[in-house]
PDB file of N, CA and C in Angstrom:
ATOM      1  N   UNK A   1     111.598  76.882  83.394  1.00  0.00           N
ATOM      2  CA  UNK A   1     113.054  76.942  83.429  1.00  0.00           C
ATOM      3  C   UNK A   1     113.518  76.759  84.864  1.00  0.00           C
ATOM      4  N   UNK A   2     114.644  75.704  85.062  1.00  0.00           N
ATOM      5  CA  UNK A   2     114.924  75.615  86.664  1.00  0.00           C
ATOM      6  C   UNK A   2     116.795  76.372  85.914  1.00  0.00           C
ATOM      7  N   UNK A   3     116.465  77.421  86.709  1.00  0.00           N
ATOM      8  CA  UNK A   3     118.084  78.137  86.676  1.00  0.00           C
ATOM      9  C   UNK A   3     119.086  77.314  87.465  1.00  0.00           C
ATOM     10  N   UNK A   4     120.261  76.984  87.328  1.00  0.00           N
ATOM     11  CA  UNK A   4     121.144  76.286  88.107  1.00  0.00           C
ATOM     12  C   UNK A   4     122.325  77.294  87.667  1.00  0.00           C
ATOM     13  N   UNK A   5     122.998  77.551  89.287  1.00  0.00           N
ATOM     14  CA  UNK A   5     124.347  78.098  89.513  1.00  0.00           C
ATOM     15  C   UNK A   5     125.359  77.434  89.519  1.00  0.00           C
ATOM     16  N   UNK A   6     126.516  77.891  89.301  1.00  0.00           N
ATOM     17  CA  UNK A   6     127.842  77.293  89.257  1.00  0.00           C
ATOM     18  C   UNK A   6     128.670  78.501  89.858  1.00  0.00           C
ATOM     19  N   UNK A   7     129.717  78.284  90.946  1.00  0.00           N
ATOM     20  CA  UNK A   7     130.569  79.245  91.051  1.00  0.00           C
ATOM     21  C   UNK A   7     132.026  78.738  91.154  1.00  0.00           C
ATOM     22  N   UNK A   8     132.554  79.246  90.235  1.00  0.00           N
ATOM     23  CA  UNK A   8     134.035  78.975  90.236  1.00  0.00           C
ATOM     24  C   UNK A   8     135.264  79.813  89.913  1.00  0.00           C
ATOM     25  N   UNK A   9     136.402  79.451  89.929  1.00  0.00           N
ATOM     26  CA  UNK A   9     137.311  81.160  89.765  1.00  0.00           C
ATOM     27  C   UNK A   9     137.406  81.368  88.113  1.00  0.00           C
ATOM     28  N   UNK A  10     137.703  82.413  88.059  1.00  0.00           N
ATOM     29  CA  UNK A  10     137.829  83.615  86.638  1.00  0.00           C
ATOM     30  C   UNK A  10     138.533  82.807  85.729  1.00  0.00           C
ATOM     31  N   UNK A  11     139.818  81.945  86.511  1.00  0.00           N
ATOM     32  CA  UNK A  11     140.898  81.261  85.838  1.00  0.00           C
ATOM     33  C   UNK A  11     140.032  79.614  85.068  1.00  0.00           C
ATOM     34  N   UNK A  12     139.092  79.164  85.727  1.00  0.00           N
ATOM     35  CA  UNK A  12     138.226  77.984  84.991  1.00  0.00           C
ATOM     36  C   UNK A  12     136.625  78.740  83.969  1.00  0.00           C
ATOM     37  N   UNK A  13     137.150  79.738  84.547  1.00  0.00           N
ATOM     38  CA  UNK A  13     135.911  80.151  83.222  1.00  0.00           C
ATOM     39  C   UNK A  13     136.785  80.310  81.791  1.00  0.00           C
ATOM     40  N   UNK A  14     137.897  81.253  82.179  1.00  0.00           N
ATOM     41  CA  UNK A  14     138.583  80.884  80.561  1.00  0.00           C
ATOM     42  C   UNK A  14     138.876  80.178  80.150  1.00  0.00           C
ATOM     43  N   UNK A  15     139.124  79.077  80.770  1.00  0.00           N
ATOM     44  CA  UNK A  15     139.132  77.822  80.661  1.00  0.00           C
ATOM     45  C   UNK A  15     137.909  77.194  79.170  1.00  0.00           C
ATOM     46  N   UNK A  16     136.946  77.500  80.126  1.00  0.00           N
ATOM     47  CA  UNK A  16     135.807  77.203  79.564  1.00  0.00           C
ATOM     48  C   UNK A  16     135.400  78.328  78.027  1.00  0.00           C
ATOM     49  N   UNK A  17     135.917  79.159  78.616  1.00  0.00           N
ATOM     50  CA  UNK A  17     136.197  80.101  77.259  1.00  0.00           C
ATOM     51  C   UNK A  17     137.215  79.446  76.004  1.00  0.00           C
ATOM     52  N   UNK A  18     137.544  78.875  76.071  1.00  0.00           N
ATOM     53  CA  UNK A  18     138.746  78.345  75.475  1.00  0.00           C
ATOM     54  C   UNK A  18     138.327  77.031  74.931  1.00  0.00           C
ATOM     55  N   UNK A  19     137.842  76.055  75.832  1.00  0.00           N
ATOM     56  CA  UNK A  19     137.659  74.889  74.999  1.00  0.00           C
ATOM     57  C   UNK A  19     136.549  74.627  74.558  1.00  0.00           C
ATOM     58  N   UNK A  20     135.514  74.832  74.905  1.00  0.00           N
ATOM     59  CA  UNK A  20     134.047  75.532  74.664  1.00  0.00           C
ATOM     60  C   UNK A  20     133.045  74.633  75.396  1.00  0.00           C
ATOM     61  N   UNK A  21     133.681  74.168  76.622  1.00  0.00           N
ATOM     62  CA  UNK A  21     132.955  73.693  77.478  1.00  0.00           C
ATOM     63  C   UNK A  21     133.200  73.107  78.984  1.00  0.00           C
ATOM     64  N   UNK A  22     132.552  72.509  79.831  1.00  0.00           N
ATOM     65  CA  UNK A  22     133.180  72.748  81.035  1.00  0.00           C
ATOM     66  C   UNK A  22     132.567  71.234  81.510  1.00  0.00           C
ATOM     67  N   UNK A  23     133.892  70.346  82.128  1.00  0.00           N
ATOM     68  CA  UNK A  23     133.598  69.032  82.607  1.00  0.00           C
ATOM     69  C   UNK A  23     133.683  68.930  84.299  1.00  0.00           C
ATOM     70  N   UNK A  24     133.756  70.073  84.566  1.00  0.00           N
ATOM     71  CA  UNK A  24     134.227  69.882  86.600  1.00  0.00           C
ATOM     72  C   UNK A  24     135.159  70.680  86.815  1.00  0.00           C
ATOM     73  N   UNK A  25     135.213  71.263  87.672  1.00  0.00           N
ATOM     74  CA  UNK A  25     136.632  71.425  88.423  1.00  0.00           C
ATOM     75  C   UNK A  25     136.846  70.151  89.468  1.00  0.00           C
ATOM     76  N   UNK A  26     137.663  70.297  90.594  1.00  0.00           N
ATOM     77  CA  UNK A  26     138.580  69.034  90.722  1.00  0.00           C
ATOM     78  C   UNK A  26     137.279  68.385  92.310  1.00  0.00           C
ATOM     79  N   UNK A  27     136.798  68.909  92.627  1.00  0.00           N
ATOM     80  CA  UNK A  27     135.463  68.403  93.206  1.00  0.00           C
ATOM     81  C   UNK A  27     134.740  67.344  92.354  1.00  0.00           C
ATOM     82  N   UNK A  28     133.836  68.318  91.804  1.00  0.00           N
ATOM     83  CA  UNK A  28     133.276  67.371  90.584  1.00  0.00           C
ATOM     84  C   UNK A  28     133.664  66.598  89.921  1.00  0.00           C
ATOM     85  N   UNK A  29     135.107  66.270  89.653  1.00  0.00           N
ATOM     86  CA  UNK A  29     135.570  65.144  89.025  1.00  0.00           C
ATOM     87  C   UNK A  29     135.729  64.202  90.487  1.00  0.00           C
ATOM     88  N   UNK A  30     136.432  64.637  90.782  1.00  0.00           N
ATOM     89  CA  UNK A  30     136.001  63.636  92.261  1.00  0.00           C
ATOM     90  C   UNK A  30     134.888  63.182  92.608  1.00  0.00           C
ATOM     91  N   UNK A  31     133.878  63.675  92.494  1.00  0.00           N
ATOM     92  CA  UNK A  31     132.666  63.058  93.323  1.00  0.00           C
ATOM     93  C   UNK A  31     131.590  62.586  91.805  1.00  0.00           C
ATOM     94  N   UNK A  32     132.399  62.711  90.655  1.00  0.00           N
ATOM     95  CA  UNK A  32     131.590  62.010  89.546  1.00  0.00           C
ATOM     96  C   UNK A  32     130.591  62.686  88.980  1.00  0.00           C
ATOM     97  N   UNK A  33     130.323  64.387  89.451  1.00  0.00           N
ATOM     98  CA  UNK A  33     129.174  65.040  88.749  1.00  0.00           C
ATOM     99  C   UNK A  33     129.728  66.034  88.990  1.00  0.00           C
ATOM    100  N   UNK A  34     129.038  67.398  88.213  1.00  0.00           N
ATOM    101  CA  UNK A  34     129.110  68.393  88.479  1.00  0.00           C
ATOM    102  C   UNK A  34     127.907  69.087  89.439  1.00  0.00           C
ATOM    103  N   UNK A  35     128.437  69.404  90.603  1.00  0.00           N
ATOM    104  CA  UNK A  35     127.689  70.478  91.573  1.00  0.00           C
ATOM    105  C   UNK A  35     127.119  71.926  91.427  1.00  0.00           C
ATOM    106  N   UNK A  36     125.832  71.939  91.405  1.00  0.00           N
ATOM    107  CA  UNK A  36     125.225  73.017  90.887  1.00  0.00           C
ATOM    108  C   UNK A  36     124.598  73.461  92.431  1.00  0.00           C
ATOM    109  N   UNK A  37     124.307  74.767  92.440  1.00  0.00           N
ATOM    110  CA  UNK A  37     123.225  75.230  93.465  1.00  0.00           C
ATOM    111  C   UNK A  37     121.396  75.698  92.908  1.00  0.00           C
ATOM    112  N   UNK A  38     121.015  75.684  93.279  1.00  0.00           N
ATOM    113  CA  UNK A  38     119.600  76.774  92.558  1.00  0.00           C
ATOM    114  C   UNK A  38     119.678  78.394  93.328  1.00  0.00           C
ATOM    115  N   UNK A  39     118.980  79.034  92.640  1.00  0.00           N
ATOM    116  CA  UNK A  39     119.495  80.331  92.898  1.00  0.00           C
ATOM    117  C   UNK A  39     118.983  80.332  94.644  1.00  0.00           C
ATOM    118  N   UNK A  40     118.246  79.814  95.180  1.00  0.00           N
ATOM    119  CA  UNK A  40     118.126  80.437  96.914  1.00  0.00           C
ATOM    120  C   UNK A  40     119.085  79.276  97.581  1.00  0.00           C
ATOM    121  N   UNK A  41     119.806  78.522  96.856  1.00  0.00           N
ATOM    122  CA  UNK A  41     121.013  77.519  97.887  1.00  0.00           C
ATOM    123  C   UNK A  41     122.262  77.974  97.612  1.00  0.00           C
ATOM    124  N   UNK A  42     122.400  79.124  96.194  1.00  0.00           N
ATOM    125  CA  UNK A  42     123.898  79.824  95.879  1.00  0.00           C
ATOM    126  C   UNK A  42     124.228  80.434  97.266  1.00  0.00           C
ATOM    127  N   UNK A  43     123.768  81.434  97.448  1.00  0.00           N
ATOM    128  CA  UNK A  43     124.231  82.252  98.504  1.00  0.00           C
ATOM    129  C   UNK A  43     124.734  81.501  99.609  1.00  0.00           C
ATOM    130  N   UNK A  44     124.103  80.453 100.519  1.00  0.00           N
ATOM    131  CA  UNK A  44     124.639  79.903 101.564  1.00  0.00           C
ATOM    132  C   UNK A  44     126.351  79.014 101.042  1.00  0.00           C
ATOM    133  N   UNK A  45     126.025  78.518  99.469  1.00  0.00           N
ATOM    134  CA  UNK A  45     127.517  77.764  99.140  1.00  0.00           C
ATOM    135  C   UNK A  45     127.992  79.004  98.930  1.00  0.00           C
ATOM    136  N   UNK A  46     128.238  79.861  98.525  1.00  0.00           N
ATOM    137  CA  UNK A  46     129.198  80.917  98.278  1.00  0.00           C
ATOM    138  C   UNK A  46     129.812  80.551  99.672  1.00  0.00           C
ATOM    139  N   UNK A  47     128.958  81.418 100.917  1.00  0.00           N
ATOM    140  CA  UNK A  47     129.457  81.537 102.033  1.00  0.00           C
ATOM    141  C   UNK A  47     130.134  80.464 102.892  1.00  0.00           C
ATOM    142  N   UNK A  48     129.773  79.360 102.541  1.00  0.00           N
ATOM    143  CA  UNK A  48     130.141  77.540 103.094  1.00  0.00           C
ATOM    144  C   UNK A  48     131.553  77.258 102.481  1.00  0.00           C
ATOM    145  N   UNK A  49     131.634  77.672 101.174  1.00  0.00           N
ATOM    146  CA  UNK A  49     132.201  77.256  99.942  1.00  0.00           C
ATOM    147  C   UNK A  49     133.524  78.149  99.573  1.00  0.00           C
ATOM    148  N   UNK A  50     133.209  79.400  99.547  1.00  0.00           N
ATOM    149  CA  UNK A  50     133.992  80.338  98.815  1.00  0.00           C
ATOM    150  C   UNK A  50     134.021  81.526  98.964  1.00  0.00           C
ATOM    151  N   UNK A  51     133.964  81.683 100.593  1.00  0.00           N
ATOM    152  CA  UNK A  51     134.156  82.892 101.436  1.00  0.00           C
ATOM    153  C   UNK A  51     135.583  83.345 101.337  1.00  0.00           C
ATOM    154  N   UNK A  52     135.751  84.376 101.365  1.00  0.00           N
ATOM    155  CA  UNK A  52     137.433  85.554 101.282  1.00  0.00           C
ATOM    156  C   UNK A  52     137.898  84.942 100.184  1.00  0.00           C
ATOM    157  N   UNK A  53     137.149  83.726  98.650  1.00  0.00           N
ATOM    158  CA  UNK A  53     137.903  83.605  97.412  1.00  0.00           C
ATOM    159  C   UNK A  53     137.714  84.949  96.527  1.00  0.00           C
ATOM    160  N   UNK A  54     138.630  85.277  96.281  1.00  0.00           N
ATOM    161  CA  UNK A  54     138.518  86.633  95.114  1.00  0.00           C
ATOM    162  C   UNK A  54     138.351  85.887  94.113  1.00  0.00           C
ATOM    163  N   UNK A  55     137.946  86.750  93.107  1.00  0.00           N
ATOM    164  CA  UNK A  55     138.377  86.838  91.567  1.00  0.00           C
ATOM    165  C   UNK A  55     137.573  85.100  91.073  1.00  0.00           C
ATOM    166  N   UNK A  56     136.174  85.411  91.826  1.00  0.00           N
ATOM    167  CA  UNK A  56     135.313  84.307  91.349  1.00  0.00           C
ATOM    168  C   UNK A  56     134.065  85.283  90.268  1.00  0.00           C
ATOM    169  N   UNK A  57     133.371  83.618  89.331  1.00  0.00           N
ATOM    170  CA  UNK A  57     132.269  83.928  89.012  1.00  0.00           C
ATOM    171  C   UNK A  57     131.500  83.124  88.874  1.00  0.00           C
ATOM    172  N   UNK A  58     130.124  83.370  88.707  1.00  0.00           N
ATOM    173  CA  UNK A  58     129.272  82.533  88.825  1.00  0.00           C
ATOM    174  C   UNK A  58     128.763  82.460  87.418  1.00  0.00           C
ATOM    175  N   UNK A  59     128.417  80.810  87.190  1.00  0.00           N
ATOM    176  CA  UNK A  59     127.726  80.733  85.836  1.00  0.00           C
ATOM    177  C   UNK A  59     126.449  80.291  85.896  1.00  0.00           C
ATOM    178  N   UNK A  60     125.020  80.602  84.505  1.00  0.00           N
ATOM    179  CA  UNK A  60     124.094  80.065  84.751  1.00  0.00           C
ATOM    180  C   UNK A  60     123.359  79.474  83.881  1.00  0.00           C
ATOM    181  N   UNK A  61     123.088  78.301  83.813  1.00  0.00           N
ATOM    182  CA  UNK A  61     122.497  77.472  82.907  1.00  0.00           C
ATOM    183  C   UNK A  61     120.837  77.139  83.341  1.00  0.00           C
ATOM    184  N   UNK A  62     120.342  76.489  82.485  1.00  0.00           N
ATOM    185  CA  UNK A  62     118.928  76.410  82.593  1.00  0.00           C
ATOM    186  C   UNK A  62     119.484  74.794  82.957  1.00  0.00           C
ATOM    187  N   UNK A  63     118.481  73.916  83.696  1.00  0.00           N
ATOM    188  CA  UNK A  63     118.383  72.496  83.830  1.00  0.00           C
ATOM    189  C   UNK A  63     118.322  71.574  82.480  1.00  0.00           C
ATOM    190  N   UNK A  64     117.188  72.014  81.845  1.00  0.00           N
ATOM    191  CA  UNK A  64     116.815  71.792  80.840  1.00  0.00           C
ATOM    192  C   UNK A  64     117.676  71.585  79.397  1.00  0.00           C
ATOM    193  N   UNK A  65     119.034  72.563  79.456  1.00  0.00           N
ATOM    194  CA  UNK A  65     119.546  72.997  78.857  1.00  0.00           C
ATOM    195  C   UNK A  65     120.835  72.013  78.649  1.00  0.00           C
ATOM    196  N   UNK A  66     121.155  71.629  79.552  1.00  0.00           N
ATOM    197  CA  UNK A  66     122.767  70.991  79.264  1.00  0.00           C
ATOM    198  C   UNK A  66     122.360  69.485  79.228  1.00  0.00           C
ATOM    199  N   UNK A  67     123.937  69.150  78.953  1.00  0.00           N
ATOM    200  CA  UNK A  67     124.163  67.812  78.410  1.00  0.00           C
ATOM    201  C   UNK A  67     124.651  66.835  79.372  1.00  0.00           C
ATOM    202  N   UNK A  68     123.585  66.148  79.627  1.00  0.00           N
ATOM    203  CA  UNK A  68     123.632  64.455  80.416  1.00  0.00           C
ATOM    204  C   UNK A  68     122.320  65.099  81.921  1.00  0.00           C
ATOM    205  N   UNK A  69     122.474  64.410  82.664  1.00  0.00           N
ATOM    206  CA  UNK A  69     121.350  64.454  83.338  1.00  0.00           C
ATOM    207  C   UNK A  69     121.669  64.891  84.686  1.00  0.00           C
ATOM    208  N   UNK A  70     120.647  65.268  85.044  1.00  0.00           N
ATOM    209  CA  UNK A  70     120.367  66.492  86.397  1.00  0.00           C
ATOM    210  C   UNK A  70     119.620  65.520  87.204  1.00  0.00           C
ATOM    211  N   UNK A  71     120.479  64.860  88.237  1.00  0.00           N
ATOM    212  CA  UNK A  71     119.744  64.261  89.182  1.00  0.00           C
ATOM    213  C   UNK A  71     119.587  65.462  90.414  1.00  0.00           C
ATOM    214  N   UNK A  72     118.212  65.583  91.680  1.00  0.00           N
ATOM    215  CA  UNK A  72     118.311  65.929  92.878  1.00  0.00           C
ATOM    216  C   UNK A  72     118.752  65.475  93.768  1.00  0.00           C
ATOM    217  N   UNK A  73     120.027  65.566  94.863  1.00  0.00           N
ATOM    218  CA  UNK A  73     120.444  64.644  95.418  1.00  0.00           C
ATOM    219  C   UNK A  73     120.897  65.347  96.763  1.00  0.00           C
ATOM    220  N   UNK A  74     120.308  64.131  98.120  1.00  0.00           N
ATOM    221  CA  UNK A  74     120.301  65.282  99.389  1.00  0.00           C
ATOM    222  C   UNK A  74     121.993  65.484  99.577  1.00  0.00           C
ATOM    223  N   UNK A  75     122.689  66.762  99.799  1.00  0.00           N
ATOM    224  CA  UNK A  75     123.106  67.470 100.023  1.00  0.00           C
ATOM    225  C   UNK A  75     123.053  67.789 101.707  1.00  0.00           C
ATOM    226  N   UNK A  76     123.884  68.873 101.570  1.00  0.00           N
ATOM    227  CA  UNK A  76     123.438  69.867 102.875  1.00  0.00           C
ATOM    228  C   UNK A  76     122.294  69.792 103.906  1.00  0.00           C
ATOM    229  N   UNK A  77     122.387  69.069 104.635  1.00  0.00           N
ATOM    230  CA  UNK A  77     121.399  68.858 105.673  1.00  0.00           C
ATOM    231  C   UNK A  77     120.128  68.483 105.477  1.00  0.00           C
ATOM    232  N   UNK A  78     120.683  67.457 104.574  1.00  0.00           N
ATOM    233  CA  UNK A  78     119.455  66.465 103.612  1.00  0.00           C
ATOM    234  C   UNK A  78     118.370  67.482 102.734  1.00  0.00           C
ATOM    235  N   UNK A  79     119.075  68.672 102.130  1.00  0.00           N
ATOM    236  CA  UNK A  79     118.311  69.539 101.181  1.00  0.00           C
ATOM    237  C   UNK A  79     119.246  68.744  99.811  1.00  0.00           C
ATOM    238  N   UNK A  80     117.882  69.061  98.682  1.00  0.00           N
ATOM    239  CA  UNK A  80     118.202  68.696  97.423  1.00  0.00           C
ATOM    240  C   UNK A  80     119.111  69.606  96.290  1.00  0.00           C
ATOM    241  N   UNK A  81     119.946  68.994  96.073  1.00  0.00           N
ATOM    242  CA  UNK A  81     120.787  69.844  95.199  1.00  0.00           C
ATOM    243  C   UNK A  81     120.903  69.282  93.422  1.00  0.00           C
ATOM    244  N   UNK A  82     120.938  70.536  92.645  1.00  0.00           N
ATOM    245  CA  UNK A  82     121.039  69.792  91.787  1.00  0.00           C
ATOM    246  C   UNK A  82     122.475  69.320  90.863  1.00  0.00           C
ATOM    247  N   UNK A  83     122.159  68.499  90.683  1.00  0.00           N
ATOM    248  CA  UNK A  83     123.937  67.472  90.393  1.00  0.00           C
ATOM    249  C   UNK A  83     123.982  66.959  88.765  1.00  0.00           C
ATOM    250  N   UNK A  84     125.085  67.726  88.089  1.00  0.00           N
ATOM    251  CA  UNK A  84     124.914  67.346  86.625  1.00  0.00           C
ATOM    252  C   UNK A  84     125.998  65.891  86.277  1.00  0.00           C
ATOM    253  N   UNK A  85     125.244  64.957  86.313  1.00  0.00           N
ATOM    254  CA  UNK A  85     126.344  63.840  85.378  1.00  0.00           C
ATOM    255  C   UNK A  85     126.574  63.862  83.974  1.00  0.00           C
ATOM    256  N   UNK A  86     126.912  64.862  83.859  1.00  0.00           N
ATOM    257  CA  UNK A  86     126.785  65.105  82.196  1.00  0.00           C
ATOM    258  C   UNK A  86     128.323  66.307  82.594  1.00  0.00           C
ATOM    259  N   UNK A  87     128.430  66.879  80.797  1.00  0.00           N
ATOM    260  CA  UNK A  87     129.298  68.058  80.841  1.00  0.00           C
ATOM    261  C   UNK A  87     128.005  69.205  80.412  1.00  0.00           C
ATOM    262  N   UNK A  88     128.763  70.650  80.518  1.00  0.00           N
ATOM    263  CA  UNK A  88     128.095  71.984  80.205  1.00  0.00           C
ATOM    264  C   UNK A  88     128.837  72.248  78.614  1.00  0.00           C
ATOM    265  N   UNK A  89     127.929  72.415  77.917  1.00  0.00           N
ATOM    266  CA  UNK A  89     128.821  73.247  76.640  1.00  0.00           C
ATOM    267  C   UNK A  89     128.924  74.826  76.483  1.00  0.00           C
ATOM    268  N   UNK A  90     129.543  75.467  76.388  1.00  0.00           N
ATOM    269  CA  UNK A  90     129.428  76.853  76.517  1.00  0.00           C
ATOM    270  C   UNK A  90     128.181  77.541  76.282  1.00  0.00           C
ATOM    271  N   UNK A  91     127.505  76.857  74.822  1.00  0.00           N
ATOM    272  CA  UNK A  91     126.850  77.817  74.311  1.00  0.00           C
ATOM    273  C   UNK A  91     125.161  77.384  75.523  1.00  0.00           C
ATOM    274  N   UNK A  92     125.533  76.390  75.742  1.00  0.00           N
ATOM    275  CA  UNK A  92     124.334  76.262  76.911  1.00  0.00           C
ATOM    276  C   UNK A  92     124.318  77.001  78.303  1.00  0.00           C
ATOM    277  N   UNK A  93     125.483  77.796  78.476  1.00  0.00           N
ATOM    278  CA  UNK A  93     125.617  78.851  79.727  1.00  0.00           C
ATOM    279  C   UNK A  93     124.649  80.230  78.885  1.00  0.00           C
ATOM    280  N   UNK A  94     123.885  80.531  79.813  1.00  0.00           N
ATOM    281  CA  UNK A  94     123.378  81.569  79.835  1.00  0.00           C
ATOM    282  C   UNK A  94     123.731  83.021  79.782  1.00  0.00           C
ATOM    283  N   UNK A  95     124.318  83.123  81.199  1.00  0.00           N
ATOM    284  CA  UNK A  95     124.760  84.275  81.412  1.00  0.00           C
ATOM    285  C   UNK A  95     126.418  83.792  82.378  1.00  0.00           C
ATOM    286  N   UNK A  96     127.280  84.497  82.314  1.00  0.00           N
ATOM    287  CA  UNK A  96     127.967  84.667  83.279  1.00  0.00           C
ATOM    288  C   UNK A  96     128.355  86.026  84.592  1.00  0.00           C
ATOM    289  N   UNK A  97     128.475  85.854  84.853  1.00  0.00           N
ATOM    290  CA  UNK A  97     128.744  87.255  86.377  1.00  0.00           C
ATOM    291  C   UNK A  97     129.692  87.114  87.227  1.00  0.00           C
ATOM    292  N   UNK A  98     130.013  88.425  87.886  1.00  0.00           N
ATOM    293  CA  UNK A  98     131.402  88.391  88.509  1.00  0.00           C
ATOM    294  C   UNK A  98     130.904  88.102  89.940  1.00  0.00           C
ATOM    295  N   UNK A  99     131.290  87.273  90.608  1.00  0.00           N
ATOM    296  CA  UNK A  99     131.210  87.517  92.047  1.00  0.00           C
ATOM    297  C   UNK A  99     132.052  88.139  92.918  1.00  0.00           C
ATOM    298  N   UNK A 100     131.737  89.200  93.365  1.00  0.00           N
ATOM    299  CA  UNK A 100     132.362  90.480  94.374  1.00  0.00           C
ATOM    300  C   UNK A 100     132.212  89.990  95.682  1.00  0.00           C
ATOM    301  N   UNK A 101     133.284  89.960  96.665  1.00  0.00           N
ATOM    302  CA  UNK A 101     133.048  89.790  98.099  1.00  0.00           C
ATOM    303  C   UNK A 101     132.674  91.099  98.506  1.00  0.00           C
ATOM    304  N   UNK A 102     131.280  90.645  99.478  1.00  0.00           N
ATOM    305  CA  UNK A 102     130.746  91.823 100.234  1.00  0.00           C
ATOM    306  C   UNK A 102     131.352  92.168 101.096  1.00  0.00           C
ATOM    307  N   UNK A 103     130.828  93.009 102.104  1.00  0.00           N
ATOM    308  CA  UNK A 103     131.524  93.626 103.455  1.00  0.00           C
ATOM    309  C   UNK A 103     131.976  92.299 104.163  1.00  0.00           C
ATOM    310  N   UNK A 104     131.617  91.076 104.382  1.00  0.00           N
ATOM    311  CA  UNK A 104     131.455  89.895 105.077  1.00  0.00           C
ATOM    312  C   UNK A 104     132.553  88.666 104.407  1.00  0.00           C
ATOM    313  N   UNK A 105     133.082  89.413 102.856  1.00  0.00           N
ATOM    314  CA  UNK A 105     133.721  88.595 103.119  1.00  0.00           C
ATOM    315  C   UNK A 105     133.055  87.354 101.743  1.00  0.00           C
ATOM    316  N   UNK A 106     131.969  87.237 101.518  1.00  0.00           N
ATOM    317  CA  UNK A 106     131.219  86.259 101.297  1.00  0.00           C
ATOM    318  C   UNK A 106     131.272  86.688  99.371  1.00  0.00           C
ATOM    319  N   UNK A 107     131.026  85.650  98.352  1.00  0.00           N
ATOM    320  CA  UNK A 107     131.012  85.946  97.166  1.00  0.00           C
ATOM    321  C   UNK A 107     129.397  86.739  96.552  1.00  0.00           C
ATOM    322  N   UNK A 108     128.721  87.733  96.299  1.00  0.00           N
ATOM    323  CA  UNK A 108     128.106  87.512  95.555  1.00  0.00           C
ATOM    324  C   UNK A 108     127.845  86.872  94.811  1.00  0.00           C
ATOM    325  N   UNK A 109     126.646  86.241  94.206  1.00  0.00           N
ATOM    326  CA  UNK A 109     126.390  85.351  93.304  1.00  0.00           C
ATOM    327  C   UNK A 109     124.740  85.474  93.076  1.00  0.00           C
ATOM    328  N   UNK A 110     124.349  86.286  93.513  1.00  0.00           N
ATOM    329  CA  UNK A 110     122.877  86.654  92.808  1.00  0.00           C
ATOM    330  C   UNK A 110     122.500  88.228  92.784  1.00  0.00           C
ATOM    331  N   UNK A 111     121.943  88.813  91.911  1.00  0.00           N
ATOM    332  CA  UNK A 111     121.638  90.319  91.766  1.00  0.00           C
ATOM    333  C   UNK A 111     123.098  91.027  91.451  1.00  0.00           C
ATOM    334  N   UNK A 112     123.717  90.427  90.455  1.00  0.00           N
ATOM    335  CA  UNK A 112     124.780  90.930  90.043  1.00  0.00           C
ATOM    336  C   UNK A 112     124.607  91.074  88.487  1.00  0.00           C
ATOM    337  N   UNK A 113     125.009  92.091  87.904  1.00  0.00           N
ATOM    338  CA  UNK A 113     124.902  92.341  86.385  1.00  0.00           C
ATOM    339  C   UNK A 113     125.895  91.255  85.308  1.00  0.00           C
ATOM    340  N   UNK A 114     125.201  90.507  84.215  1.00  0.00           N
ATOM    341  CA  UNK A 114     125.797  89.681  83.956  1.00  0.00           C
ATOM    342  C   UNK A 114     127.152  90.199  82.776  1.00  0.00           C
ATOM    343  N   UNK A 115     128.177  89.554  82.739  1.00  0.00           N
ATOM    344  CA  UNK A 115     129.367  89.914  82.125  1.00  0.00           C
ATOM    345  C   UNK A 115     129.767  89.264  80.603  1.00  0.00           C
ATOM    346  N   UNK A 116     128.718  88.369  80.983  1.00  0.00           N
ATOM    347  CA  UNK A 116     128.991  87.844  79.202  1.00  0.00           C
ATOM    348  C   UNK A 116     127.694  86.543  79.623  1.00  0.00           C
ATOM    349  N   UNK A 117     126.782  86.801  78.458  1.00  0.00           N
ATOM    350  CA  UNK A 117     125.358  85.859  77.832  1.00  0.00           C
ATOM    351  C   UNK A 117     125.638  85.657  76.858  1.00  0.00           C
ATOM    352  N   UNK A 118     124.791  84.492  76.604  1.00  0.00           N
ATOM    353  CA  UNK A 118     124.768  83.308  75.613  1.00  0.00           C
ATOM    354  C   UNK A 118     124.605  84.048  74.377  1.00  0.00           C
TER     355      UNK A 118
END
């Protein structure tokens, strides 16, 4: 199983609650895929990404799992990220979780108790 993260606000998860699946927020439609992290590249995008955002969460899917294809593609200081050209369907999210800003400011997004699984 390759776990892949997603972090985005509370307001596009119901979103995703609602229509029963998730095509991008306005990045990812822009750049033609959806942007995923793996769990040891979440933490640095939280902090790069979505430092002092409240009222985020993070979602988690297996690679394996969703619909259209997972290319690796260099990223961040020519590290590989993984990039979905496809959409997510709900029932292929795993788990979801709240991300809490720490003392720093920064989102949690790993070792957090999950708030709603598949």
């Amino acid at each position: 199983m390759t776990r892949l993260l997603k972090i985005l606000p509370r307001a596009a998860w119901a979103e995703i609650e609602a229509r029963g699946r998730f095509t991008g927020s306005g990045i990812d439609l822009a750049d033609g895929y959806i942007h995923f992290s793996t769990e040891a590249q979440a933490v640095e995008t939280a902090r790069l990404h979505f430092a002092g955002q409240r009222d985020l969460v993070v979602f988690e899917v297996d690679a394996d799992d969703v619909t259209g294809e997972v290319r690796w593609e260099a990223s961040r200081g020519g590290e590989l990220f993984p990039h979905l050209y496809g959409v997510v369907e709900r029932h292929q999210i795993r788990a979801v979780r709240d991300a809490p800003l720490d003392a720093d400011g920064v989102p949690r997004v790993i070792d957090v108790p999950p708030v709603a699984a598949r």
